[in-house]
PDB file of N, CA and C in Angstrom:
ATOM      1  N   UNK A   1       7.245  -2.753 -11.544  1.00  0.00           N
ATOM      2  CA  UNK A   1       8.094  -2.088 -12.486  1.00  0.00           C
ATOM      3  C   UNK A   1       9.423  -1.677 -11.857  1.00  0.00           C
ATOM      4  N   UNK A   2       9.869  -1.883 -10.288  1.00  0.00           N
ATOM      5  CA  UNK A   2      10.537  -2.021  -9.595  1.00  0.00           C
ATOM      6  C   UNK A   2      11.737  -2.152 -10.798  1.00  0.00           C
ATOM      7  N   UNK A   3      13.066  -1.514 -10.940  1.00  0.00           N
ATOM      8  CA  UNK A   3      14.608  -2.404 -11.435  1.00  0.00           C
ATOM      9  C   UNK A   3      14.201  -2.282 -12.488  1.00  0.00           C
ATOM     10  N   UNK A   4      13.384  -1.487 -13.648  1.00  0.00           N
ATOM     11  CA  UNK A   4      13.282  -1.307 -15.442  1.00  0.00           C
ATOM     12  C   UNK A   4      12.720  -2.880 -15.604  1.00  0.00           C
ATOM     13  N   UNK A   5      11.847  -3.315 -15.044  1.00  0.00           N
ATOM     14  CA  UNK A   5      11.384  -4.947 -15.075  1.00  0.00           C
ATOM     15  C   UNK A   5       9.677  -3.659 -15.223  1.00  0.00           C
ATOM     16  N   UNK A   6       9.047  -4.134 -17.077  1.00  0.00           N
ATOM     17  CA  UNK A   6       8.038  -4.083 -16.989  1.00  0.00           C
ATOM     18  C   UNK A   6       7.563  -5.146 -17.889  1.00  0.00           C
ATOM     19  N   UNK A   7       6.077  -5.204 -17.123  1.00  0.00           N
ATOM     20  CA  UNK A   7       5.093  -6.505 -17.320  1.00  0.00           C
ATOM     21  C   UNK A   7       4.357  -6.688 -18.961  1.00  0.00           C
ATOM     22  N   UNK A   8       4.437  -5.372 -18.986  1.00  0.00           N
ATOM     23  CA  UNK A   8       3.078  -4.874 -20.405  1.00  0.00           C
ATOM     24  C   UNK A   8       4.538  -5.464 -21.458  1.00  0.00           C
ATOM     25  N   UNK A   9       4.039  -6.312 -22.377  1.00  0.00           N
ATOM     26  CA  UNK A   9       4.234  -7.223 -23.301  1.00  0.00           C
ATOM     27  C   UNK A   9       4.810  -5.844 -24.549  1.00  0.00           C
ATOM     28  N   UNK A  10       4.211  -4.715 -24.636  1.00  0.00           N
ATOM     29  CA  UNK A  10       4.677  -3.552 -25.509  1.00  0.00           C
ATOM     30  C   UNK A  10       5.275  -3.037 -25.024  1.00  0.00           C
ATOM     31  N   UNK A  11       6.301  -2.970 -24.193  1.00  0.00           N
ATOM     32  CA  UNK A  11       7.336  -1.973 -23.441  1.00  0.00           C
ATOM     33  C   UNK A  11       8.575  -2.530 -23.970  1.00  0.00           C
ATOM     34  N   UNK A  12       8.828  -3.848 -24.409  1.00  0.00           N
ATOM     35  CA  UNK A  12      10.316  -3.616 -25.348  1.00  0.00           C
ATOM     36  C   UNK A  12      10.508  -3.212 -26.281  1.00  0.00           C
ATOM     37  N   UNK A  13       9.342  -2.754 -27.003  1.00  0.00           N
ATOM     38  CA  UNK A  13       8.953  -2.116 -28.784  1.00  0.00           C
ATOM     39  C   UNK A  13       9.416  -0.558 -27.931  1.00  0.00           C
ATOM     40  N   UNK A  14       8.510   0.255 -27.208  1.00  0.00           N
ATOM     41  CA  UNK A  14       8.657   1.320 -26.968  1.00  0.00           C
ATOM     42  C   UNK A  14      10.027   1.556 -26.172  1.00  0.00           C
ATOM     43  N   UNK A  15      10.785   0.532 -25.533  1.00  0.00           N
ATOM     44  CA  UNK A  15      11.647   0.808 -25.115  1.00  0.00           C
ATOM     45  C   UNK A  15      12.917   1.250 -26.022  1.00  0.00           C
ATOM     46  N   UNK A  16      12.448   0.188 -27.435  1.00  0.00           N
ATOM     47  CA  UNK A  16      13.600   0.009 -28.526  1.00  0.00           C
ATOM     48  C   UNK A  16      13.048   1.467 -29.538  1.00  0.00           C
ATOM     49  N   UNK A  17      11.762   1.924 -29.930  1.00  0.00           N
ATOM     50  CA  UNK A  17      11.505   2.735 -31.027  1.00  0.00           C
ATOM     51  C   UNK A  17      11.288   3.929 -30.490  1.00  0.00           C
ATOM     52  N   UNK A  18      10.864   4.405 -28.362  1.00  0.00           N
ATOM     53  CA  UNK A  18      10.398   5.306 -28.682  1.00  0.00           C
ATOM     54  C   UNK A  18      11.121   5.665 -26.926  1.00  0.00           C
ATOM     55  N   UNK A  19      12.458   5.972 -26.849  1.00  0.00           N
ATOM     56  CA  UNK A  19      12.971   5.529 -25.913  1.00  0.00           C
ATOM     57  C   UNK A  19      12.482   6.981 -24.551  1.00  0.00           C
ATOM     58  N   UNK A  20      12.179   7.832 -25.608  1.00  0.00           N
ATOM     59  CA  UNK A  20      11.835   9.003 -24.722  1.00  0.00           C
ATOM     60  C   UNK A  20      10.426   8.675 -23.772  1.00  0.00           C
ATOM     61  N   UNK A  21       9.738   8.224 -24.428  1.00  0.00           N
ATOM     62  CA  UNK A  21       8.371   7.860 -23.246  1.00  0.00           C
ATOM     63  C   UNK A  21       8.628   6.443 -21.990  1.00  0.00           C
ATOM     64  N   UNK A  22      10.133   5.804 -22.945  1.00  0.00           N
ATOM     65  CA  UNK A  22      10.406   5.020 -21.990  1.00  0.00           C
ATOM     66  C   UNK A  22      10.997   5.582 -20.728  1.00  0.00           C
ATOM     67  N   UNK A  23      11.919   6.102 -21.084  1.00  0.00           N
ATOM     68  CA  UNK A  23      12.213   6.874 -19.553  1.00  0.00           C
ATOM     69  C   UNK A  23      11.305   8.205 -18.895  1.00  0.00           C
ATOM     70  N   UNK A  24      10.139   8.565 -19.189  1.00  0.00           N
ATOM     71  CA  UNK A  24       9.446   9.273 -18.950  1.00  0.00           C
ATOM     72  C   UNK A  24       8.804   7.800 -17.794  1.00  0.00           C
ATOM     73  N   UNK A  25       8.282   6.638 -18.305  1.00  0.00           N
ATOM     74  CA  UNK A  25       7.887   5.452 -17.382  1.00  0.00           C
ATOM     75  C   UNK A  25       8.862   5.087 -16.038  1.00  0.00           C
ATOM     76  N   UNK A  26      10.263   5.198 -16.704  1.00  0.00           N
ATOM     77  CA  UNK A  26      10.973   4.726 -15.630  1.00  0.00           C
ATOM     78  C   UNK A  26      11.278   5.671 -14.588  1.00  0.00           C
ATOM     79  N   UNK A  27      11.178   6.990 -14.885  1.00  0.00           N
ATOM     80  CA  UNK A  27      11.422   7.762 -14.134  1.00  0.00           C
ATOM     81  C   UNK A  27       9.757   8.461 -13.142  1.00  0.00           C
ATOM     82  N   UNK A  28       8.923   7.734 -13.761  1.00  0.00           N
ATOM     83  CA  UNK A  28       7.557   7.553 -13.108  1.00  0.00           C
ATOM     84  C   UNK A  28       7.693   6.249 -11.747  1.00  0.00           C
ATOM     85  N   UNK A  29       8.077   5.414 -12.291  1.00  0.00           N
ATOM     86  CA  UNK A  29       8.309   4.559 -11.321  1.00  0.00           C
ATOM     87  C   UNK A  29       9.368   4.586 -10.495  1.00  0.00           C
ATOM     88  N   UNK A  30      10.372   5.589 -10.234  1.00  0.00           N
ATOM     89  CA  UNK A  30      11.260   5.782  -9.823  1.00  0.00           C
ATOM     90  C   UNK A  30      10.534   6.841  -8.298  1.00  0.00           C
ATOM     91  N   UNK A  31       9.676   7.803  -9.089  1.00  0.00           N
ATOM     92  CA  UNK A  31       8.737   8.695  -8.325  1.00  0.00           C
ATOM     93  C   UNK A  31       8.015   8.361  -7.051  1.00  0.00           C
ATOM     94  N   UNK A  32       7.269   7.357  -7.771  1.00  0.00           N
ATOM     95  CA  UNK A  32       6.251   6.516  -6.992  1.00  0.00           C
ATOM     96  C   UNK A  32       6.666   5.499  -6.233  1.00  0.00           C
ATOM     97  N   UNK A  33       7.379   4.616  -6.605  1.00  0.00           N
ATOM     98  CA  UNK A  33       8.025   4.317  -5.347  1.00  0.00           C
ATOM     99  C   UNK A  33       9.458   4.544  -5.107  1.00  0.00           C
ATOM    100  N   UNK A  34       9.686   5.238  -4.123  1.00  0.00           N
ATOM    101  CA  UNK A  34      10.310   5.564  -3.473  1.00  0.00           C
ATOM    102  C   UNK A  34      11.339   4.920  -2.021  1.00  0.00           C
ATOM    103  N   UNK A  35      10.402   4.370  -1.408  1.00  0.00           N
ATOM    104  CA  UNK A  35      10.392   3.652  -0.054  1.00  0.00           C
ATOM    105  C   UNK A  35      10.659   4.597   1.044  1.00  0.00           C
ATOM    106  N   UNK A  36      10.428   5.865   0.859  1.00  0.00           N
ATOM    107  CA  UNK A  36      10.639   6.846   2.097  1.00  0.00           C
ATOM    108  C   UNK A  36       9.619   6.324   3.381  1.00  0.00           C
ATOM    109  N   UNK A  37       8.292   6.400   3.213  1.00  0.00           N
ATOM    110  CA  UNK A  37       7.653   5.966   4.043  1.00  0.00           C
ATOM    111  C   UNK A  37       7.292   4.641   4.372  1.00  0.00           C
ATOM    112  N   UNK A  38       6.628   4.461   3.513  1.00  0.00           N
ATOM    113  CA  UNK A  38       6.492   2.552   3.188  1.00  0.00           C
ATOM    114  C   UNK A  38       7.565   1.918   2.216  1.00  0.00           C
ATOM    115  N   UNK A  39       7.929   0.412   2.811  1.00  0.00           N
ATOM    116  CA  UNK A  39       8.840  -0.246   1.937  1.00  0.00           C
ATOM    117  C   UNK A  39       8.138  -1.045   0.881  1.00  0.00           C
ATOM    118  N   UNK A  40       9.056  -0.478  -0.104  1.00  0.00           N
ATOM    119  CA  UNK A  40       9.037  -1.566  -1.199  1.00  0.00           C
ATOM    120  C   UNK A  40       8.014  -2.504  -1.418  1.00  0.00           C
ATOM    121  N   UNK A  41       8.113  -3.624  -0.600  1.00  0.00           N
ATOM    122  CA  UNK A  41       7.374  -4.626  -0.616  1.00  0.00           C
ATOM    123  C   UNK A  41       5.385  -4.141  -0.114  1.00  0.00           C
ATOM    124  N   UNK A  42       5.507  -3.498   0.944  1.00  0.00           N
ATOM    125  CA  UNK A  42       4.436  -2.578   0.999  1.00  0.00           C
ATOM    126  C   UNK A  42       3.973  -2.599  -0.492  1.00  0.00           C
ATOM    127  N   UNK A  43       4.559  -1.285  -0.910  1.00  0.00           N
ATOM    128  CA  UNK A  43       4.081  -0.755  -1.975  1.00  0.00           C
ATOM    129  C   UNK A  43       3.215  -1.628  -3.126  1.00  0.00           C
ATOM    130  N   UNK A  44       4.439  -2.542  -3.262  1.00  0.00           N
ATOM    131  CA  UNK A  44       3.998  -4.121  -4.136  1.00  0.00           C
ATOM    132  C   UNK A  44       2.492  -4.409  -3.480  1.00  0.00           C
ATOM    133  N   UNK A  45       2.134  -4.843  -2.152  1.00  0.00           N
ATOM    134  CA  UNK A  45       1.289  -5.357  -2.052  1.00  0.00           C
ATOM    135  C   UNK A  45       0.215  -4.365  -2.415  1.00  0.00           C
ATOM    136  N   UNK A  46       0.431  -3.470  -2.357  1.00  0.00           N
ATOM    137  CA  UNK A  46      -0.495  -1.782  -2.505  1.00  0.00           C
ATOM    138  C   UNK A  46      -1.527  -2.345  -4.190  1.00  0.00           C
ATOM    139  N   UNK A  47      -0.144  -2.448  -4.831  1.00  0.00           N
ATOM    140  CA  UNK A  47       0.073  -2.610  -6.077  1.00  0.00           C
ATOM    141  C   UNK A  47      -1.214  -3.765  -6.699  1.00  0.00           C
ATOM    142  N   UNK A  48      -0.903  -4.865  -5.715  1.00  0.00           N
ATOM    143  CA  UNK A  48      -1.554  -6.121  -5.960  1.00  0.00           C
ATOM    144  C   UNK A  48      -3.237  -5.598  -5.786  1.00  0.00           C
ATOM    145  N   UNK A  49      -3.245  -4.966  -4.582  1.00  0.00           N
ATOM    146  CA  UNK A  49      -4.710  -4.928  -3.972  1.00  0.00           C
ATOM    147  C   UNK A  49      -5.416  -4.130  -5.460  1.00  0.00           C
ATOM    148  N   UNK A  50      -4.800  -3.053  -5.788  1.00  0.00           N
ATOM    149  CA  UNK A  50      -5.564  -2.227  -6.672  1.00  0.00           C
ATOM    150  C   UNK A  50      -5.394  -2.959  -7.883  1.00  0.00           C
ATOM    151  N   UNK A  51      -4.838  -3.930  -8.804  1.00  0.00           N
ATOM    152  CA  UNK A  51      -5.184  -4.819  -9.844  1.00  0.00           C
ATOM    153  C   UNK A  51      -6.312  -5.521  -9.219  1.00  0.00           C
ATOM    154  N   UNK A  52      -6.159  -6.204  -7.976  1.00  0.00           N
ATOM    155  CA  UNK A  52      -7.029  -6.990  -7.468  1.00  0.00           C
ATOM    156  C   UNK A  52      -8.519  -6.606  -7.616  1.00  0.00           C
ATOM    157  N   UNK A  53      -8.396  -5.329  -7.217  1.00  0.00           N
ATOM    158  CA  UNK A  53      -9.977  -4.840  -7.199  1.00  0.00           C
ATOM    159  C   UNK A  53     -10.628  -4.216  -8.456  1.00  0.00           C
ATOM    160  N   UNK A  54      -9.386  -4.466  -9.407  1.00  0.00           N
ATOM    161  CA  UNK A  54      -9.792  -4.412 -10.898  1.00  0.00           C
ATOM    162  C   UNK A  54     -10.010  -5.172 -11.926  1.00  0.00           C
ATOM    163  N   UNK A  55      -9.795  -6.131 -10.942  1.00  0.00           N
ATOM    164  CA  UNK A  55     -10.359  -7.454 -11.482  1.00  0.00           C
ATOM    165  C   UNK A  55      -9.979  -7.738 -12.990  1.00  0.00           C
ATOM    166  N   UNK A  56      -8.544  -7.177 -12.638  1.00  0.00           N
ATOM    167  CA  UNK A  56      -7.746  -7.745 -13.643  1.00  0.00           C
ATOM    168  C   UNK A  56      -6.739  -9.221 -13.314  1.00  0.00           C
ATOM    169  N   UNK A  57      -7.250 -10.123 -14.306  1.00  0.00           N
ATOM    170  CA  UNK A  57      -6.552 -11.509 -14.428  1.00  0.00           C
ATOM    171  C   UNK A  57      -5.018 -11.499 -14.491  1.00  0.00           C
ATOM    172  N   UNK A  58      -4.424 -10.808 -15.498  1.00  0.00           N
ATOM    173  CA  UNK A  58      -3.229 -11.128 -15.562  1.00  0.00           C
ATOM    174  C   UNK A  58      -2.105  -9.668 -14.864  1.00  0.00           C
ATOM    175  N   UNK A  59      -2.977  -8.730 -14.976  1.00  0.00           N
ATOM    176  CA  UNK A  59      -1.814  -7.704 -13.692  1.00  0.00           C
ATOM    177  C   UNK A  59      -1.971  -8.583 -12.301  1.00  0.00           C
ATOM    178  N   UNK A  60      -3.265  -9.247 -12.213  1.00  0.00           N
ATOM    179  CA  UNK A  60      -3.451 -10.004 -10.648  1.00  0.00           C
ATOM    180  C   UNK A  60      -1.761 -10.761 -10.643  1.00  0.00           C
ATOM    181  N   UNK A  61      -2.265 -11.669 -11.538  1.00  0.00           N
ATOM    182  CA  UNK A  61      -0.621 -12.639 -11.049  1.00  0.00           C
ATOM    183  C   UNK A  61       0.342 -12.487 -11.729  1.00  0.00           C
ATOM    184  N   UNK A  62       0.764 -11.711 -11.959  1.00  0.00           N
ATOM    185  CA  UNK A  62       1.805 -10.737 -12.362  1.00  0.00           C
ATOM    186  C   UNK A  62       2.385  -9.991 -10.850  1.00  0.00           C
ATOM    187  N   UNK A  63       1.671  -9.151 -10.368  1.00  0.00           N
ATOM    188  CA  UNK A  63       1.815  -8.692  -9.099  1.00  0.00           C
ATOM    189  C   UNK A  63       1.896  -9.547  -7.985  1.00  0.00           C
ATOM    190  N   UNK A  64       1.292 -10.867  -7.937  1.00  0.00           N
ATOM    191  CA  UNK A  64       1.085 -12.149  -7.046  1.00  0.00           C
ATOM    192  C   UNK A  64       2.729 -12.514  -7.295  1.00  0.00           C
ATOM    193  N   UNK A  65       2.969 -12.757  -8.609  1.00  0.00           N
ATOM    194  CA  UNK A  65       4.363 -13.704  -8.758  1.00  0.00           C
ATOM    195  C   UNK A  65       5.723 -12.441  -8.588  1.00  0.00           C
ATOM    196  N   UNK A  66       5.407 -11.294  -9.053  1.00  0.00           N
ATOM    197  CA  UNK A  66       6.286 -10.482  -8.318  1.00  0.00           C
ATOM    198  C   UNK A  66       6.227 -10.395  -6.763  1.00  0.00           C
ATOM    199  N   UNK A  67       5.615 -10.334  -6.093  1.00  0.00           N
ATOM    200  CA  UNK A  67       5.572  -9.687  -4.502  1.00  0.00           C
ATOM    201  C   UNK A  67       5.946 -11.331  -3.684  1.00  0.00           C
ATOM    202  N   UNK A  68       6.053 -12.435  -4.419  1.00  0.00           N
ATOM    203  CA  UNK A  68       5.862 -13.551  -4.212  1.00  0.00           C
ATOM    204  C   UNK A  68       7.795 -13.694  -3.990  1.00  0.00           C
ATOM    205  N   UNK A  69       8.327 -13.387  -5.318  1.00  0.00           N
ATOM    206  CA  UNK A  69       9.682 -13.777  -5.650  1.00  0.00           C
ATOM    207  C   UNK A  69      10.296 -13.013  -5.635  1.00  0.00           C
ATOM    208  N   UNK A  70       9.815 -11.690  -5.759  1.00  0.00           N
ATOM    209  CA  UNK A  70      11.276 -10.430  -5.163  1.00  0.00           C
ATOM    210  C   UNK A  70      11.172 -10.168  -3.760  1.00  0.00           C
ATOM    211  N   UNK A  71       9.950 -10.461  -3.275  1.00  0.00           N
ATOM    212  CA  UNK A  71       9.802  -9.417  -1.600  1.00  0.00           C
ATOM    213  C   UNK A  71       9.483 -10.825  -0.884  1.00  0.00           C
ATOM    214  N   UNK A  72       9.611 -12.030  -1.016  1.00  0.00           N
ATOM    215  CA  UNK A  72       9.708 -12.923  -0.348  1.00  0.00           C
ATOM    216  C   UNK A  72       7.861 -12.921   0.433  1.00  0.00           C
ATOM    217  N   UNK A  73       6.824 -12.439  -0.587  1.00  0.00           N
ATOM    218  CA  UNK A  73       5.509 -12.121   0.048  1.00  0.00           C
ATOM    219  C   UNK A  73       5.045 -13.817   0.421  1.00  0.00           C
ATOM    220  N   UNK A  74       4.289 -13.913   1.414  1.00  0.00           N
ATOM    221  CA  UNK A  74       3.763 -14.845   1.958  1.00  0.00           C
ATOM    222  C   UNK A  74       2.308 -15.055   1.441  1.00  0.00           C
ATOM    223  N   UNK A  75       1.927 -16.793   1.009  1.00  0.00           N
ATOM    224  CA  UNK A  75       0.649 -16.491   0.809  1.00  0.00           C
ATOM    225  C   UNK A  75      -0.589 -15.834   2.381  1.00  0.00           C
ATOM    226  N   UNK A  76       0.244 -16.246   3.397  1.00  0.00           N
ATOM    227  CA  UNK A  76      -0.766 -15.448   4.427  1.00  0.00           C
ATOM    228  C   UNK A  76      -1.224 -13.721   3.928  1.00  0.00           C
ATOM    229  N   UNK A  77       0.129 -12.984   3.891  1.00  0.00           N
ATOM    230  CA  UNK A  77       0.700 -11.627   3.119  1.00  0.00           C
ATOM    231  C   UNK A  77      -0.505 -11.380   2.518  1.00  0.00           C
ATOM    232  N   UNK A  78      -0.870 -12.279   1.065  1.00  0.00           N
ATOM    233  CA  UNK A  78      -1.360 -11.781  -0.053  1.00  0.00           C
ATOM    234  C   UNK A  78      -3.020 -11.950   0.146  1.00  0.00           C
ATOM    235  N   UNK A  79      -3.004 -13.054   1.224  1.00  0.00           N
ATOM    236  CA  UNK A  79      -4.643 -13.325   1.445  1.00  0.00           C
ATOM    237  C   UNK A  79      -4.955 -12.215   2.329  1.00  0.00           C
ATOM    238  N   UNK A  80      -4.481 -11.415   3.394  1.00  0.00           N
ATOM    239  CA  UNK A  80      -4.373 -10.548   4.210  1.00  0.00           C
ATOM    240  C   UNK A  80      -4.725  -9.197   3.279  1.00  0.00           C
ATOM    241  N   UNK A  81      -4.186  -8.661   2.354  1.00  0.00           N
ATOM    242  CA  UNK A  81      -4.368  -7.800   1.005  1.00  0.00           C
ATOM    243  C   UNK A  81      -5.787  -8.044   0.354  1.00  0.00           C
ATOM    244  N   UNK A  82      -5.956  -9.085   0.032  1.00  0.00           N
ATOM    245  CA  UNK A  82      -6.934  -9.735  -0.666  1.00  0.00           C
ATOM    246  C   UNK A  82      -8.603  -9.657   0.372  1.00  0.00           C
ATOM    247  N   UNK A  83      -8.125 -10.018   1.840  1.00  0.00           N
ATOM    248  CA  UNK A  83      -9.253  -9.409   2.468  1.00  0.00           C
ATOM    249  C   UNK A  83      -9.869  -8.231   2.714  1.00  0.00           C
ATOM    250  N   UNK A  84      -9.311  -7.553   2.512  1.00  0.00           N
ATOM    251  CA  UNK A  84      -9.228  -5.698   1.591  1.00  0.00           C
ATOM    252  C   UNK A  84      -9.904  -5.428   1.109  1.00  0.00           C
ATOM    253  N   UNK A  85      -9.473  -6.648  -0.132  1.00  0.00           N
ATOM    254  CA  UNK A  85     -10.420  -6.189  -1.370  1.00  0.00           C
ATOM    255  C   UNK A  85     -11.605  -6.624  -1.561  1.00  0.00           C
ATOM    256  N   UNK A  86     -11.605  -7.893  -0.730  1.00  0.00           N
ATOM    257  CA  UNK A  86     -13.332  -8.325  -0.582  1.00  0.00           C
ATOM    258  C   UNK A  86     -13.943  -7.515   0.357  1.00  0.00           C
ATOM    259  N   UNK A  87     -13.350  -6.722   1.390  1.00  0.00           N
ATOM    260  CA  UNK A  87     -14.241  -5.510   1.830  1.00  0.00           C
ATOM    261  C   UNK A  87     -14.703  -4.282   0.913  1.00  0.00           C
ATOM    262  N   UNK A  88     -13.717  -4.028   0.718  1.00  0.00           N
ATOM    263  CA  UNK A  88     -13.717  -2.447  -0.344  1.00  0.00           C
ATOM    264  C   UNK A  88     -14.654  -2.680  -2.138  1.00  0.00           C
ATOM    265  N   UNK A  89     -13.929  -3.727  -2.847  1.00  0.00           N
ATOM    266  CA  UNK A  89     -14.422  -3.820  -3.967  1.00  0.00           C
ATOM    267  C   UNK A  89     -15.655  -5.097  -4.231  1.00  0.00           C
ATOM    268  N   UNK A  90     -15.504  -6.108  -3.107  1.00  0.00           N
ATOM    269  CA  UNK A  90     -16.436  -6.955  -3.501  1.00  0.00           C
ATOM    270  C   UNK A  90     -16.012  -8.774  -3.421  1.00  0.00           C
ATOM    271  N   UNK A  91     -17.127  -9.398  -3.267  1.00  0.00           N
ATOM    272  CA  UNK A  91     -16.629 -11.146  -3.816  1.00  0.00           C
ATOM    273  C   UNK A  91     -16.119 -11.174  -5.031  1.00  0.00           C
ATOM    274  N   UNK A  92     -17.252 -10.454  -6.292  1.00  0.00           N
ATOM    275  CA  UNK A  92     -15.917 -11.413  -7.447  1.00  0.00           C
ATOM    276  C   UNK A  92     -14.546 -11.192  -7.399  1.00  0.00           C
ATOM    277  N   UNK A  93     -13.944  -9.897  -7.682  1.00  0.00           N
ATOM    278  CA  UNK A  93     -12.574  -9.677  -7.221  1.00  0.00           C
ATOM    279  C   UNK A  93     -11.908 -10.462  -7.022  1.00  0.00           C
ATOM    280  N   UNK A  94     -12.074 -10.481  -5.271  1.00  0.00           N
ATOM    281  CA  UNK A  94     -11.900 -11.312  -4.245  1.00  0.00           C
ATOM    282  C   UNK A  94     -11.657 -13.149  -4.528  1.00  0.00           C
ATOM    283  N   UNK A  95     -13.190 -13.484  -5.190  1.00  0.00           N
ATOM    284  CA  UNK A  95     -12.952 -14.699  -5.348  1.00  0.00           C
ATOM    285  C   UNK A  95     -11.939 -15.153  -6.639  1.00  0.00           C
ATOM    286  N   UNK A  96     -11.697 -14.382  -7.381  1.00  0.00           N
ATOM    287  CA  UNK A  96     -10.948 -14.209  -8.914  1.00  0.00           C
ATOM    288  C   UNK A  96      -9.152 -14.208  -8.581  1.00  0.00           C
ATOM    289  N   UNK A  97      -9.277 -13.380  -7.631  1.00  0.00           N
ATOM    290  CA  UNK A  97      -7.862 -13.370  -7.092  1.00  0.00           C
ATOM    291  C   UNK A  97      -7.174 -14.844  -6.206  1.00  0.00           C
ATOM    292  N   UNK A  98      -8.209 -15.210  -5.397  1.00  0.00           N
ATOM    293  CA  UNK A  98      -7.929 -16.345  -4.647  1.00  0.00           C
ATOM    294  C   UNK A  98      -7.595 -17.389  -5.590  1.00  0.00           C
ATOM    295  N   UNK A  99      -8.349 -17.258  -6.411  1.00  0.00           N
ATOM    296  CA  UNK A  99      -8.217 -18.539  -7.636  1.00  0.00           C
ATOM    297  C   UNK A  99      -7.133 -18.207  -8.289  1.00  0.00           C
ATOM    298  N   UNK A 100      -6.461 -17.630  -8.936  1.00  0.00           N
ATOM    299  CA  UNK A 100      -5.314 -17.069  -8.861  1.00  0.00           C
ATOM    300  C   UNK A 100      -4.255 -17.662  -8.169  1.00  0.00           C
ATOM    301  N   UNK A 101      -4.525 -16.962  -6.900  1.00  0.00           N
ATOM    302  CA  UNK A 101      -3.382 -17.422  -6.046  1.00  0.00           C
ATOM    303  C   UNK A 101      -2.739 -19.040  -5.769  1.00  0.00           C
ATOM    304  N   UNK A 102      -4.149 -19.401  -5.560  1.00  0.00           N
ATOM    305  CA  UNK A 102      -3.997 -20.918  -5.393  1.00  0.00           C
ATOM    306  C   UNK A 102      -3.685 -21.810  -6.732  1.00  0.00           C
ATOM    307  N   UNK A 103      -4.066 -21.118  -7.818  1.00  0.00           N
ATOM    308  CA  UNK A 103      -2.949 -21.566  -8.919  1.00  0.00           C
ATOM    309  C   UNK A 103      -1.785 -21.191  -9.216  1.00  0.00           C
ATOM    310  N   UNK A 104      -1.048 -20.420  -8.558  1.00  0.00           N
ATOM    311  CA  UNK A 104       0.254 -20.028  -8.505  1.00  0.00           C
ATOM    312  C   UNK A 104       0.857 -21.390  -7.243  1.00  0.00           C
ATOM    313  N   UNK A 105       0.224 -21.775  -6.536  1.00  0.00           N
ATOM    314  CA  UNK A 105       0.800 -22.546  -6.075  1.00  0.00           C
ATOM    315  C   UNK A 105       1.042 -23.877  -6.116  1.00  0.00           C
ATOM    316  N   UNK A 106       0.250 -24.433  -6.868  1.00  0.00           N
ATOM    317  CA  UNK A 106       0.262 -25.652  -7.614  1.00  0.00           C
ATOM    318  C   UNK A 106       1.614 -25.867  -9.093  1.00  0.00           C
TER     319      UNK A 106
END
């Protein structure tokens, strides 16, 4: 959500009808990341791991193709993240994300 760039498909309705919760979002993401301690791209991958282990399909490569094309992320990068999550949350995840990935690269 980096730059007023959001993913959720209903954020140009609320951006256009309900502009007050929109900047209540942007100024959430303004909060949260920061880059005081960790950069940016960090954060992104932060970002990825916890869709990842939520075994959500489309925040997965959403976050894959962002951290991919703004932060110049490496697939080493994202498999490195991804081994994370097959510790912490599990194989499917894990294997859901890989598949993923490797269709982003094709």
């Amino acid at each position: 959500m980096k730059e007023d760039v959001f993913y959720g498909k209903g954020m140009v309705h609320v951006k256009k009808d309900y502009p007050d919760i929109y900047e209540a979002v942007v100024k959430l993401n303004e909060a949260a990341f920061t880059g005081k301690a960790l950069d940016y791209k960090t954060q992104k991958l932060i970002a990825l791991a916890i869709t990842a282990s939520n075994s959500d399909d489309r925040a997965m490569k959403k976050q894959m193709m962002s951290a991919i094309r703004e932060f110049g992320a490496t697939k080493d990068e994202i498999v490195d993240v991804l081994r994370v999550v097959l510790l912490t949350a599990g194989n499917p995840p894990f294997v859901k994300a890989m598949k993923i990935l490797y269709e982003l690269e094709e």
